[in-house]
C-alpha atoms as a PDB file:
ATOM      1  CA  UNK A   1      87.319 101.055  97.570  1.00  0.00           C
ATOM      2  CA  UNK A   2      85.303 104.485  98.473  1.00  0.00           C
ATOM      3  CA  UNK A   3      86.012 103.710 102.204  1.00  0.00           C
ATOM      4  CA  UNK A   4      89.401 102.730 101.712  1.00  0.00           C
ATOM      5  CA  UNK A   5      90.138 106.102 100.331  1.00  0.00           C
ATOM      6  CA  UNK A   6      88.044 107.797 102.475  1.00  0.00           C
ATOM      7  CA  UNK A   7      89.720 106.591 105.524  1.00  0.00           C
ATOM      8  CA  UNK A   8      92.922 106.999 103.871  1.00  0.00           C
ATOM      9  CA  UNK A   9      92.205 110.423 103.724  1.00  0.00           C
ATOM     10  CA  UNK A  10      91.370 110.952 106.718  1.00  0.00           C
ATOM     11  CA  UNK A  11      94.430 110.043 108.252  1.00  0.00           C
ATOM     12  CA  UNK A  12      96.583 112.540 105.477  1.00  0.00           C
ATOM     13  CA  UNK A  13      94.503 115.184 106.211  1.00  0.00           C
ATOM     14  CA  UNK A  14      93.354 115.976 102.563  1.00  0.00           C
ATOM     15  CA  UNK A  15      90.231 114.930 100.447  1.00  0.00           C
ATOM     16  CA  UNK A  16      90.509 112.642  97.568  1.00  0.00           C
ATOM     17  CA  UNK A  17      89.187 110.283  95.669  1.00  0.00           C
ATOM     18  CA  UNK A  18      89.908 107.318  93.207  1.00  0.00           C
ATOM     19  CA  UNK A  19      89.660 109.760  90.365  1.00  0.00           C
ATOM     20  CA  UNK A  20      92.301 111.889  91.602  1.00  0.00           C
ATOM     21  CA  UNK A  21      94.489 109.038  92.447  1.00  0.00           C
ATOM     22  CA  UNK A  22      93.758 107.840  88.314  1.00  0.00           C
ATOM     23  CA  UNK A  23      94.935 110.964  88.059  1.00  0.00           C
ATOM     24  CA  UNK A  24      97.993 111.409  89.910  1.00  0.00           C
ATOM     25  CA  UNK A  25      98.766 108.424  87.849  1.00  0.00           C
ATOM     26  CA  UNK A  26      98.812 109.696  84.661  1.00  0.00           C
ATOM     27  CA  UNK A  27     100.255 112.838  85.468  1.00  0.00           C
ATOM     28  CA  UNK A  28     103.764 110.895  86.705  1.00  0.00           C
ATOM     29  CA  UNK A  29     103.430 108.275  84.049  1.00  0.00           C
ATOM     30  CA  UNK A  30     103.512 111.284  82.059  1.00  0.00           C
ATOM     31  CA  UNK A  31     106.762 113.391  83.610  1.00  0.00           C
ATOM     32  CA  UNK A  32     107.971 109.848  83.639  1.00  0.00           C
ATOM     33  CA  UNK A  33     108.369 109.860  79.441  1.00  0.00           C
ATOM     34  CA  UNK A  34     105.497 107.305  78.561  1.00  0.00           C
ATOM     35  CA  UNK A  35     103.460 107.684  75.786  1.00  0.00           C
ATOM     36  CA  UNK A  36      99.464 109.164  75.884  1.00  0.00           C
ATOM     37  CA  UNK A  37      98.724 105.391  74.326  1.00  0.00           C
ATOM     38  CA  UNK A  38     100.560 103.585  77.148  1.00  0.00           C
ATOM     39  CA  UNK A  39      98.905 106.047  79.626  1.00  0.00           C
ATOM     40  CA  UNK A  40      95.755 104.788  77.953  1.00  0.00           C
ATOM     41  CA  UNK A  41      95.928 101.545  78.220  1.00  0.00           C
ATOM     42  CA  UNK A  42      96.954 101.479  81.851  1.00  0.00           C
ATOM     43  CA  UNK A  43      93.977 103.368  82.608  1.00  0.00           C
ATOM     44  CA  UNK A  44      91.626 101.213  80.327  1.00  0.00           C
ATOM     45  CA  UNK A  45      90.472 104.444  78.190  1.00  0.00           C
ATOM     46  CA  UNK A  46      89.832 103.992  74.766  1.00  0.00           C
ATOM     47  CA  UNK A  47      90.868 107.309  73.652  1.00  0.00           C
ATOM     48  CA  UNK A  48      93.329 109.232  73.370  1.00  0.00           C
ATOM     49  CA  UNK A  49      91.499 112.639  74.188  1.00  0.00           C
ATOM     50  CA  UNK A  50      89.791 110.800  77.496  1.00  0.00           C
ATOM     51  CA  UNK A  51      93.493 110.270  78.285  1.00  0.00           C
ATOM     52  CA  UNK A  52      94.792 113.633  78.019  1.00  0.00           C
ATOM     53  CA  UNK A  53      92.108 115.215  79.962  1.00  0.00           C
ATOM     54  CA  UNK A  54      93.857 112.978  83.409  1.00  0.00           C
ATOM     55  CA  UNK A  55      97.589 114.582  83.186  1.00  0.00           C
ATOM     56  CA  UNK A  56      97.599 117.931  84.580  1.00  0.00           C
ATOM     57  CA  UNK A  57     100.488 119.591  82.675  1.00  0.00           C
ATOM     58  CA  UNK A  58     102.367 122.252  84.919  1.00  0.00           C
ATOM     59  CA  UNK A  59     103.265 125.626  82.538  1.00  0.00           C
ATOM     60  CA  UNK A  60     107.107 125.053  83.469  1.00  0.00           C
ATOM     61  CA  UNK A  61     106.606 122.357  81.938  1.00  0.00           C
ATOM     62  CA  UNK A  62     105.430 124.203  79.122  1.00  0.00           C
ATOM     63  CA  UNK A  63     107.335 126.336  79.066  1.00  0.00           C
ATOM     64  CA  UNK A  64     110.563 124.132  79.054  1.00  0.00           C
ATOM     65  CA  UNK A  65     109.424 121.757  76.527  1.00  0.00           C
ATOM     66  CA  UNK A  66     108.530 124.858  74.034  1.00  0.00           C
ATOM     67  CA  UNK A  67     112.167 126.394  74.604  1.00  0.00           C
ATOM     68  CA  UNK A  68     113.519 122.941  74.108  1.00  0.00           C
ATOM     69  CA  UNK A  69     111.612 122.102  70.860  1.00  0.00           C
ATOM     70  CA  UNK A  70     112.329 126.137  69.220  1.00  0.00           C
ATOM     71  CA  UNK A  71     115.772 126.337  70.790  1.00  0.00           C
ATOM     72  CA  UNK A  72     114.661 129.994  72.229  1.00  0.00           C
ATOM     73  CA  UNK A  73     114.141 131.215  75.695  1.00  0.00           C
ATOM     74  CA  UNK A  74     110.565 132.071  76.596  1.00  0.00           C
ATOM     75  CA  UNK A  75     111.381 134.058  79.942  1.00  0.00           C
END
């Protein structure tokens, strides 16, 4: 799988590796609305916490959900 990648970078012209397609995974299964425990499961952790350390959260994200959940504007 290493080579795989490795070649597949290559050919984008960026470094990565299976981590950061794990990742990348989370991350959109994330924006997508799933749940941290779904997110789990699909990436065979058995914690929560290991979970949430794989979804990068963007601060307008933030930032949106914390105006949408107090109803004020944070700009």
């Amino acid at each position: 799988m290493a080579k795989v990648i490795q070649k597949v970078s290559k050919v984008v012209g960026f470094e990565f590796n299976a981590h950061d397609l794990r990742r990348t995974a989370a991350t959109s299964l994330a924006e997508l609305g799933y749940d941290l425990t779904i997110i789990g499961r699909v990436l065979n952790h058995g914690r929560a916490k290991i979970t949430d350390k794989y979804i990068n959260t963007n601060v307008e994200e933030l930032r949106r959900a914390l105006e949408k959940q107090t109803g004020n504007s944070l700009e």
